[in-house]
PDB file of N, CA and C in Angstrom:
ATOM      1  N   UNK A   1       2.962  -9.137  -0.084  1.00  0.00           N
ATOM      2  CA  UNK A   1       3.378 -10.419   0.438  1.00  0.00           C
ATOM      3  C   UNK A   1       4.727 -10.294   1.118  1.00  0.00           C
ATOM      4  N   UNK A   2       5.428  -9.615   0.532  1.00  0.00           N
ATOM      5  CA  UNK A   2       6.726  -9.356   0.635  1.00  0.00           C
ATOM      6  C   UNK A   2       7.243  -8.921   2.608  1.00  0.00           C
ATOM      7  N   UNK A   3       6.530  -8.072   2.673  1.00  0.00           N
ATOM      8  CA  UNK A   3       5.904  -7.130   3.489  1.00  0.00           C
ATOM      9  C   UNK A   3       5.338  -7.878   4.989  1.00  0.00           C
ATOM     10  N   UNK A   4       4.591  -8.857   4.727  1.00  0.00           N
ATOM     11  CA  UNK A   4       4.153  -9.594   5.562  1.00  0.00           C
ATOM     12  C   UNK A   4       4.877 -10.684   5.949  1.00  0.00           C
ATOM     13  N   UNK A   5       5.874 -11.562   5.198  1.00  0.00           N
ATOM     14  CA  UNK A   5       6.704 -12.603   5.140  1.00  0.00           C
ATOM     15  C   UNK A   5       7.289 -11.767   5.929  1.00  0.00           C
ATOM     16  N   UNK A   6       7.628 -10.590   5.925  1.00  0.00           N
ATOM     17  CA  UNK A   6       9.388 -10.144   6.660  1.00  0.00           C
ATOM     18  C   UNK A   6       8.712  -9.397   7.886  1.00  0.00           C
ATOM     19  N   UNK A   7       7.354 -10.088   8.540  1.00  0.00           N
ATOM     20  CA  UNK A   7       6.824  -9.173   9.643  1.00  0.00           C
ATOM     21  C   UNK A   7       6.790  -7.498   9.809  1.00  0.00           C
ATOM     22  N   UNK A   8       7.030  -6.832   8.098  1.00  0.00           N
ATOM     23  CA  UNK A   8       6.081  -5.544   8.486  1.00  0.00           C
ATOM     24  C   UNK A   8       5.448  -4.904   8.561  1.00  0.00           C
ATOM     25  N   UNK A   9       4.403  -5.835   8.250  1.00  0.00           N
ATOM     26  CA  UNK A   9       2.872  -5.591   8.503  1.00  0.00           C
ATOM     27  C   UNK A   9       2.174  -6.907   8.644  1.00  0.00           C
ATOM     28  N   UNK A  10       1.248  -6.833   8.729  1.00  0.00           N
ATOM     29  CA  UNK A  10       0.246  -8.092   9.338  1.00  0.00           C
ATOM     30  C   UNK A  10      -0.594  -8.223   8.541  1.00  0.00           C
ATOM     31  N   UNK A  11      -1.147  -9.367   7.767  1.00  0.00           N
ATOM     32  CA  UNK A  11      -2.346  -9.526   7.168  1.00  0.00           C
ATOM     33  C   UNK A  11      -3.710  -9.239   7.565  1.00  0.00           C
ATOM     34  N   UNK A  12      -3.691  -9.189   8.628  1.00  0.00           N
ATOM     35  CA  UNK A  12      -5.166  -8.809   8.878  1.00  0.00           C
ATOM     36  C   UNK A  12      -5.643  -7.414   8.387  1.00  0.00           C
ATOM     37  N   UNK A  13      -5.089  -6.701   8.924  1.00  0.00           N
ATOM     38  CA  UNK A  13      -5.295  -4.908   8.481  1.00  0.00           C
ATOM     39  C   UNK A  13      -5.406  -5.090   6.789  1.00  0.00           C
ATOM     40  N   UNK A  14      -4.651  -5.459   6.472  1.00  0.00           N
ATOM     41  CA  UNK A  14      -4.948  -5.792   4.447  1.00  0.00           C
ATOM     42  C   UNK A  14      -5.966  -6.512   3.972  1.00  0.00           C
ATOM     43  N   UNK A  15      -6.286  -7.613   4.721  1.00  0.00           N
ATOM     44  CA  UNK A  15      -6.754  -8.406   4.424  1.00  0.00           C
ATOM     45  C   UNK A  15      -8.213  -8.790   4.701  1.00  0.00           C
ATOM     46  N   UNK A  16      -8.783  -8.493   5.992  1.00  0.00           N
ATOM     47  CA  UNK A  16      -9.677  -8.138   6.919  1.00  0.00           C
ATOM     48  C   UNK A  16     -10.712  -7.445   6.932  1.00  0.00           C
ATOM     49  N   UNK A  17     -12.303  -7.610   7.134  1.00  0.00           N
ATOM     50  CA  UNK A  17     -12.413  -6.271   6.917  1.00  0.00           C
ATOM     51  C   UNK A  17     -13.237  -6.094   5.248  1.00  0.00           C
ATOM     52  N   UNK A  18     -12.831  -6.548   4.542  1.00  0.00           N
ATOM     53  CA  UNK A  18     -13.686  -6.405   3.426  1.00  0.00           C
ATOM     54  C   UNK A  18     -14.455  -7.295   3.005  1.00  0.00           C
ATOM     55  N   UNK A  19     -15.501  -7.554   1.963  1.00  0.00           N
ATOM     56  CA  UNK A  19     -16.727  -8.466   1.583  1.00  0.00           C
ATOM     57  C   UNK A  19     -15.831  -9.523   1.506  1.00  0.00           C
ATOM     58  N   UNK A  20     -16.681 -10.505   2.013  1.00  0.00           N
ATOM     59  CA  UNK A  20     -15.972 -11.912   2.144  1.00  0.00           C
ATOM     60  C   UNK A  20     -15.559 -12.355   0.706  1.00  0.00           C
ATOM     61  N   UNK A  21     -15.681 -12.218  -0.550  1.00  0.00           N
ATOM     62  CA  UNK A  21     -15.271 -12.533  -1.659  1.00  0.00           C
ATOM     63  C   UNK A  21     -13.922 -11.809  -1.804  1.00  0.00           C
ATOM     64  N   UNK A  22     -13.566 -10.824  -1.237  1.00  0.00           N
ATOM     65  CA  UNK A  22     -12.661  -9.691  -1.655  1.00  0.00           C
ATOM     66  C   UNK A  22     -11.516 -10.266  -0.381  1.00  0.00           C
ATOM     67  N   UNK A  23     -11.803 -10.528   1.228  1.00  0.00           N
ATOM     68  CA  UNK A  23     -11.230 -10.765   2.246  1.00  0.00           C
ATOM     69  C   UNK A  23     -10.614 -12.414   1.331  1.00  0.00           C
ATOM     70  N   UNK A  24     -11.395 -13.544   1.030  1.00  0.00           N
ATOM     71  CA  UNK A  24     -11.045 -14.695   0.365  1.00  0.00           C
ATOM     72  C   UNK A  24      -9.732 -14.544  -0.581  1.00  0.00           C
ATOM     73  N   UNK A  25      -9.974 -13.327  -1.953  1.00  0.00           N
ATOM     74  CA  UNK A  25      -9.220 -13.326  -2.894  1.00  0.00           C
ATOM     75  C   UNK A  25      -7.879 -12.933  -1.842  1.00  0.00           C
ATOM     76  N   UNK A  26      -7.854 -11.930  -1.348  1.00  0.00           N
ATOM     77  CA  UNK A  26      -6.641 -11.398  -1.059  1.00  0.00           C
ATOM     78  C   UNK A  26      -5.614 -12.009   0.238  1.00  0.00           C
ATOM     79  N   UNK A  27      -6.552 -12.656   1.447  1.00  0.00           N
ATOM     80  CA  UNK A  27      -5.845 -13.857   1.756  1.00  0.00           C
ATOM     81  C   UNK A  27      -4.911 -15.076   0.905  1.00  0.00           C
ATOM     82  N   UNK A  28      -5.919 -15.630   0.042  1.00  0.00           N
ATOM     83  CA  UNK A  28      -5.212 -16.435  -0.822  1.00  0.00           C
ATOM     84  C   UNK A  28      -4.536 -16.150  -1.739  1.00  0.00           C
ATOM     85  N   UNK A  29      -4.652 -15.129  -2.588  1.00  0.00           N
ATOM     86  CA  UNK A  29      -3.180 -15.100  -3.197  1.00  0.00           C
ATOM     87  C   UNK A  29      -1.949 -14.107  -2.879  1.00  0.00           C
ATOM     88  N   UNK A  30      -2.119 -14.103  -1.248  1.00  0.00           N
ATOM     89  CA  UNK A  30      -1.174 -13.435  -0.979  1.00  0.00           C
ATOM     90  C   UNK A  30      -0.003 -14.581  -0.137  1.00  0.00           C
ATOM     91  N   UNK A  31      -1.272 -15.615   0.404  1.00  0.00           N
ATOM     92  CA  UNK A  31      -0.535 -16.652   1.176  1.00  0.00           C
ATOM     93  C   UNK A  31       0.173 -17.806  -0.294  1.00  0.00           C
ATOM     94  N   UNK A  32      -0.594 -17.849  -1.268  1.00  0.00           N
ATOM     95  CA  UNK A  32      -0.048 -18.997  -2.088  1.00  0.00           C
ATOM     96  C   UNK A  32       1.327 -18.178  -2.470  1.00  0.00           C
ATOM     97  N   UNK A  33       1.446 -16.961  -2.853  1.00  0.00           N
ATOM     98  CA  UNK A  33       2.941 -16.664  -3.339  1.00  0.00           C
ATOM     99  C   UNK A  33       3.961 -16.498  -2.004  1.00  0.00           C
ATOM    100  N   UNK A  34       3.722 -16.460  -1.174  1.00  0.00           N
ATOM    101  CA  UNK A  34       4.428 -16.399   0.237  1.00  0.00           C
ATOM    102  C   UNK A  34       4.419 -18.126   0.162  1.00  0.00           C
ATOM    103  N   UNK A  35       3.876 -18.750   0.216  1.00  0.00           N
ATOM    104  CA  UNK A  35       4.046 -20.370   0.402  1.00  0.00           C
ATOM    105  C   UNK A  35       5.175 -20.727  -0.639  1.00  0.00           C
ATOM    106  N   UNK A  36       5.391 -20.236  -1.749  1.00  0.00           N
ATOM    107  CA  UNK A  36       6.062 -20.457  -2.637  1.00  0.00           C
ATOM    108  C   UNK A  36       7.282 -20.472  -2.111  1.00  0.00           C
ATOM    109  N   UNK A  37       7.903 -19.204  -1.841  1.00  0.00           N
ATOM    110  CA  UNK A  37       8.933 -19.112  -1.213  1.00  0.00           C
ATOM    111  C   UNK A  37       9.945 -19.318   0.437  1.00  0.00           C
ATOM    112  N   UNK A  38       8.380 -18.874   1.529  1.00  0.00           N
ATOM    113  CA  UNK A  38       8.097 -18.906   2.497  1.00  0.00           C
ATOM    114  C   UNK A  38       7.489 -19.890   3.353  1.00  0.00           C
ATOM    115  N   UNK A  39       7.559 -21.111   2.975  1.00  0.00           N
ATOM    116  CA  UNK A  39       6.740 -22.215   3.436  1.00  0.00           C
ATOM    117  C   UNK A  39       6.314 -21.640   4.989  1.00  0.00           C
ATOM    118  N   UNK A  40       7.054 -21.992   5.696  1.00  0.00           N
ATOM    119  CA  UNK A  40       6.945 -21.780   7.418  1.00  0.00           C
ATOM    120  C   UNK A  40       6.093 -20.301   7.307  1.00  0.00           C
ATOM    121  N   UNK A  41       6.801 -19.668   6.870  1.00  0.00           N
ATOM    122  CA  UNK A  41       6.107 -17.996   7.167  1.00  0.00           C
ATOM    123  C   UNK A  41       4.455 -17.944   6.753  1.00  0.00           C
ATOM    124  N   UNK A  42       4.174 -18.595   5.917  1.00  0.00           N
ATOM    125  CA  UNK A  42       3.204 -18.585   5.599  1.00  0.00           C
ATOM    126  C   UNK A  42       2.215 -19.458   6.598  1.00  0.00           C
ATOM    127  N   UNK A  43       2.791 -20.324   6.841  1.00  0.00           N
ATOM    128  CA  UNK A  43       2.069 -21.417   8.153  1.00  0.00           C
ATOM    129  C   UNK A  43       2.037 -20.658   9.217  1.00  0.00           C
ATOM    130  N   UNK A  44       2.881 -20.025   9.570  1.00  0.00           N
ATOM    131  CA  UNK A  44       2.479 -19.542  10.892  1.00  0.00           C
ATOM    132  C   UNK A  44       1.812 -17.966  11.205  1.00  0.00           C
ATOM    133  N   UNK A  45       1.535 -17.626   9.533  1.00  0.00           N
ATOM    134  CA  UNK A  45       0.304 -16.734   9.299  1.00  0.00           C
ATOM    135  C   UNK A  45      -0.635 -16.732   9.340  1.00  0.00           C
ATOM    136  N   UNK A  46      -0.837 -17.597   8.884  1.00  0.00           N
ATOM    137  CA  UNK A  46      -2.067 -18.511   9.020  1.00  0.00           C
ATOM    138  C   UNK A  46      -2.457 -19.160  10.517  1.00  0.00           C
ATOM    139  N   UNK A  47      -1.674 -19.387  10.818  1.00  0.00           N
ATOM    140  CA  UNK A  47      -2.340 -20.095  12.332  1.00  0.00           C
ATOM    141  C   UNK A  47      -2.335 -18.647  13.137  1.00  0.00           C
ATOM    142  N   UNK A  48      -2.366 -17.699  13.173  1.00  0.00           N
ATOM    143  CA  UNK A  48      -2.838 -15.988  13.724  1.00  0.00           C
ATOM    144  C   UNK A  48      -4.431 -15.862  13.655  1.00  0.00           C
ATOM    145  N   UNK A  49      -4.794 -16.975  12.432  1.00  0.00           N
ATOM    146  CA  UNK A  49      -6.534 -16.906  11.913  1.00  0.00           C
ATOM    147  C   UNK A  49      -7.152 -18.068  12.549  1.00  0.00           C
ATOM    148  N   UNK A  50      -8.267 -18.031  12.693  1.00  0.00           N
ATOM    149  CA  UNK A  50      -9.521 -18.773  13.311  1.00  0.00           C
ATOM    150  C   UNK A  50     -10.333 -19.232  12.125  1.00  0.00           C
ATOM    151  N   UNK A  51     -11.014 -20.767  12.005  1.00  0.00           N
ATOM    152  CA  UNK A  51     -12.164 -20.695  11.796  1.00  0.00           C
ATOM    153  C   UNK A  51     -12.305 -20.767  10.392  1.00  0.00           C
ATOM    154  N   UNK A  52     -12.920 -20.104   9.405  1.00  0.00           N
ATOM    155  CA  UNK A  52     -12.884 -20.019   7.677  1.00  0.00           C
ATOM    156  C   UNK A  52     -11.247 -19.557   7.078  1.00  0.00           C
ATOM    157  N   UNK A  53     -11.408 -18.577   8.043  1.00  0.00           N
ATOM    158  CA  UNK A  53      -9.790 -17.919   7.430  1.00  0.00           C
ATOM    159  C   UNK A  53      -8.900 -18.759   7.383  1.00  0.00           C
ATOM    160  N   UNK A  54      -8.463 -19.513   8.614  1.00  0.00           N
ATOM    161  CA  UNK A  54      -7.525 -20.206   8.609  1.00  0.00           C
ATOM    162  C   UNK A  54      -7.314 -21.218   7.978  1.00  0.00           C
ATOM    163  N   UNK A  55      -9.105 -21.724   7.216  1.00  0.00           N
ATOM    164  CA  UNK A  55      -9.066 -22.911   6.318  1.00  0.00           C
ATOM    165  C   UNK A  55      -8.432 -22.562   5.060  1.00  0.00           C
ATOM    166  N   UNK A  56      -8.764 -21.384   4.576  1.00  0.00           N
ATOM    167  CA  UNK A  56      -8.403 -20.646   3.536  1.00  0.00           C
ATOM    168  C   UNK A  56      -7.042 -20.497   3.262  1.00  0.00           C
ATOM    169  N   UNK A  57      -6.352 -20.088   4.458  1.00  0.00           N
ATOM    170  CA  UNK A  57      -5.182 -19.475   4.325  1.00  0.00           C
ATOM    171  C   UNK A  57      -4.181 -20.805   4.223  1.00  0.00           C
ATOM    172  N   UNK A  58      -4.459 -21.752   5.004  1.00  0.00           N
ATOM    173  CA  UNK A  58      -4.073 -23.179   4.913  1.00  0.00           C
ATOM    174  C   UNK A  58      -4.196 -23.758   3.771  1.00  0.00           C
ATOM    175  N   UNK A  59      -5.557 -23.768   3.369  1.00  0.00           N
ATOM    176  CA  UNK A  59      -5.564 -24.294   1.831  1.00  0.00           C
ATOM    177  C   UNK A  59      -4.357 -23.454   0.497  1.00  0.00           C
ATOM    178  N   UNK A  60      -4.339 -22.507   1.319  1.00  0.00           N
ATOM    179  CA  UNK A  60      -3.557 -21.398  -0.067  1.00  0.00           C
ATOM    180  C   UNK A  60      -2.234 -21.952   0.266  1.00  0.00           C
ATOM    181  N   UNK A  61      -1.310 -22.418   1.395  1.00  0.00           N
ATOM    182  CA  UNK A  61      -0.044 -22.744   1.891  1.00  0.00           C
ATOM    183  C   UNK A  61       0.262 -24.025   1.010  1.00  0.00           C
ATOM    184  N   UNK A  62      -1.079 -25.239   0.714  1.00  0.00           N
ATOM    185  CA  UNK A  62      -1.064 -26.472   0.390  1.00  0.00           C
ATOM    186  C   UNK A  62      -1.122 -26.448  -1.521  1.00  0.00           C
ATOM    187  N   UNK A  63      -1.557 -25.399  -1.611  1.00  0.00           N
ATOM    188  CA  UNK A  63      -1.999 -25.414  -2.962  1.00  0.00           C
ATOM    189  C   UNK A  63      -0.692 -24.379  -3.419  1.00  0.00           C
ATOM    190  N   UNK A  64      -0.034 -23.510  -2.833  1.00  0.00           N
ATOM    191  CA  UNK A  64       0.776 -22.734  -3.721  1.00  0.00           C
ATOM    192  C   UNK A  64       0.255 -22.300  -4.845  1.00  0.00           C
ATOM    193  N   UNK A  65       0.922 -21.541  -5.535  1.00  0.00           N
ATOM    194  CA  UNK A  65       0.792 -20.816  -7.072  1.00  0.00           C
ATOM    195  C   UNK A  65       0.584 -21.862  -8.006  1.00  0.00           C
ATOM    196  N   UNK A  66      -0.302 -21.463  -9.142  1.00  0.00           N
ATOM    197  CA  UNK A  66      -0.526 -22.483 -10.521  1.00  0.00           C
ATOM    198  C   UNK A  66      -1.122 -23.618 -10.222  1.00  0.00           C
ATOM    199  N   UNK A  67      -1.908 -23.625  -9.339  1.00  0.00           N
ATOM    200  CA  UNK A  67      -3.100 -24.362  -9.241  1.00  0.00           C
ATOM    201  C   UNK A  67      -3.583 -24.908 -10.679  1.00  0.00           C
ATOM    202  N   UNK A  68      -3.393 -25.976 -11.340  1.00  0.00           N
ATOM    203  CA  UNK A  68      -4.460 -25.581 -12.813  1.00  0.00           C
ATOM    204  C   UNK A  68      -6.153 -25.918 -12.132  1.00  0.00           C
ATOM    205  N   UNK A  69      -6.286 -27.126 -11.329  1.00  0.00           N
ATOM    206  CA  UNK A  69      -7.685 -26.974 -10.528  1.00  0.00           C
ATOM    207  C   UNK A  69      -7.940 -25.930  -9.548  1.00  0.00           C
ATOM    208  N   UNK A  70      -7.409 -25.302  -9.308  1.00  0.00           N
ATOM    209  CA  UNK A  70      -8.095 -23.698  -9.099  1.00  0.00           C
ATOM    210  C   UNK A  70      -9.357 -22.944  -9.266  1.00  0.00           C
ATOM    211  N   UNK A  71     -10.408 -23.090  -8.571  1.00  0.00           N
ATOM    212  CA  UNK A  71     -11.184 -22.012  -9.171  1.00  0.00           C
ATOM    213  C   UNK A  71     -10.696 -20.784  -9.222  1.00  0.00           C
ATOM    214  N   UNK A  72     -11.009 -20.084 -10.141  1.00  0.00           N
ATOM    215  CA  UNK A  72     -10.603 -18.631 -10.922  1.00  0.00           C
ATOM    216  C   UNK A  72     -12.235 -17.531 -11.142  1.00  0.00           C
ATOM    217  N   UNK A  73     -13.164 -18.333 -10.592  1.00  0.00           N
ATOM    218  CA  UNK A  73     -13.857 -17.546 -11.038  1.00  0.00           C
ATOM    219  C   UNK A  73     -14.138 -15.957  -9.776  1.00  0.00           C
ATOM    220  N   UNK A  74     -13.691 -15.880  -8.755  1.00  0.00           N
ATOM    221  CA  UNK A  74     -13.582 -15.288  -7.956  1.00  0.00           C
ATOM    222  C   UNK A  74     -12.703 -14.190  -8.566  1.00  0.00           C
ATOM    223  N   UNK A  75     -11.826 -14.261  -9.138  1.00  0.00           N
ATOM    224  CA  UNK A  75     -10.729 -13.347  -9.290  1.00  0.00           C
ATOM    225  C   UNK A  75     -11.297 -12.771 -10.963  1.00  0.00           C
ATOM    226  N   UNK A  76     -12.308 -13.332 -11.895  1.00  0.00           N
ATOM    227  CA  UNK A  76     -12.980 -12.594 -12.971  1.00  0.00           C
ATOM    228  C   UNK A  76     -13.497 -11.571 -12.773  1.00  0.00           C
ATOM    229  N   UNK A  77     -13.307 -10.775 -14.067  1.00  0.00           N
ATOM    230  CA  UNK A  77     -14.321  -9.724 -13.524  1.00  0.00           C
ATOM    231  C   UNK A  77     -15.555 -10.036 -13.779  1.00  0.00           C
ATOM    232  N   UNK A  78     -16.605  -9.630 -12.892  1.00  0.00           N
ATOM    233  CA  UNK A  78     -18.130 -10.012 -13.336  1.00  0.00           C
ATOM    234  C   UNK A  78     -18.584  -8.578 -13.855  1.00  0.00           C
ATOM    235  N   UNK A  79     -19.264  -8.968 -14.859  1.00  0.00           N
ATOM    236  CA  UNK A  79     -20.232  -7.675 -15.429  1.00  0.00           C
ATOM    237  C   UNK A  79     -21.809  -7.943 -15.725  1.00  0.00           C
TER     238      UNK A  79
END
């Protein structure tokens, strides 16, 4: 997160690219702890995305960390 807030690297290459459950998790809790601190930075990360992503990444800016209505089941492990 750290990393991306301070423009040196880009979310997409991290983020991008993998099964949409895995692309979901790691968008969002990379944007909710960047929103925490980073309000703007995180907004205008998000607007770089189109379409689902950007709903996502938006929703993660609005919701920040400690969600208690959160779904969590994405981030369980399934066995």
């Amino acid at each position: 997160m750290s990393f991306i807030a301070a423009g040196k690297t880009d979310i997409r290459p991290l983020c991008l690219n993998l099964d949409k459950e895995e692309e979901f998790v790691c968008i969002d809790g990379a944007i909710e702890r960047m929103a925490k601190y980073h309000r703007d930075t995180a907004v205008r990360v998000c607007n770089q995305h189109d379409g689902e992503k950007k709903t996502t990444c938006l929703a993660a800016v609005l919701r920040k960390m400690y969600d208690i209505k959160k779904d969590l089941s994405l981030y369980l492990v399934k066995r």
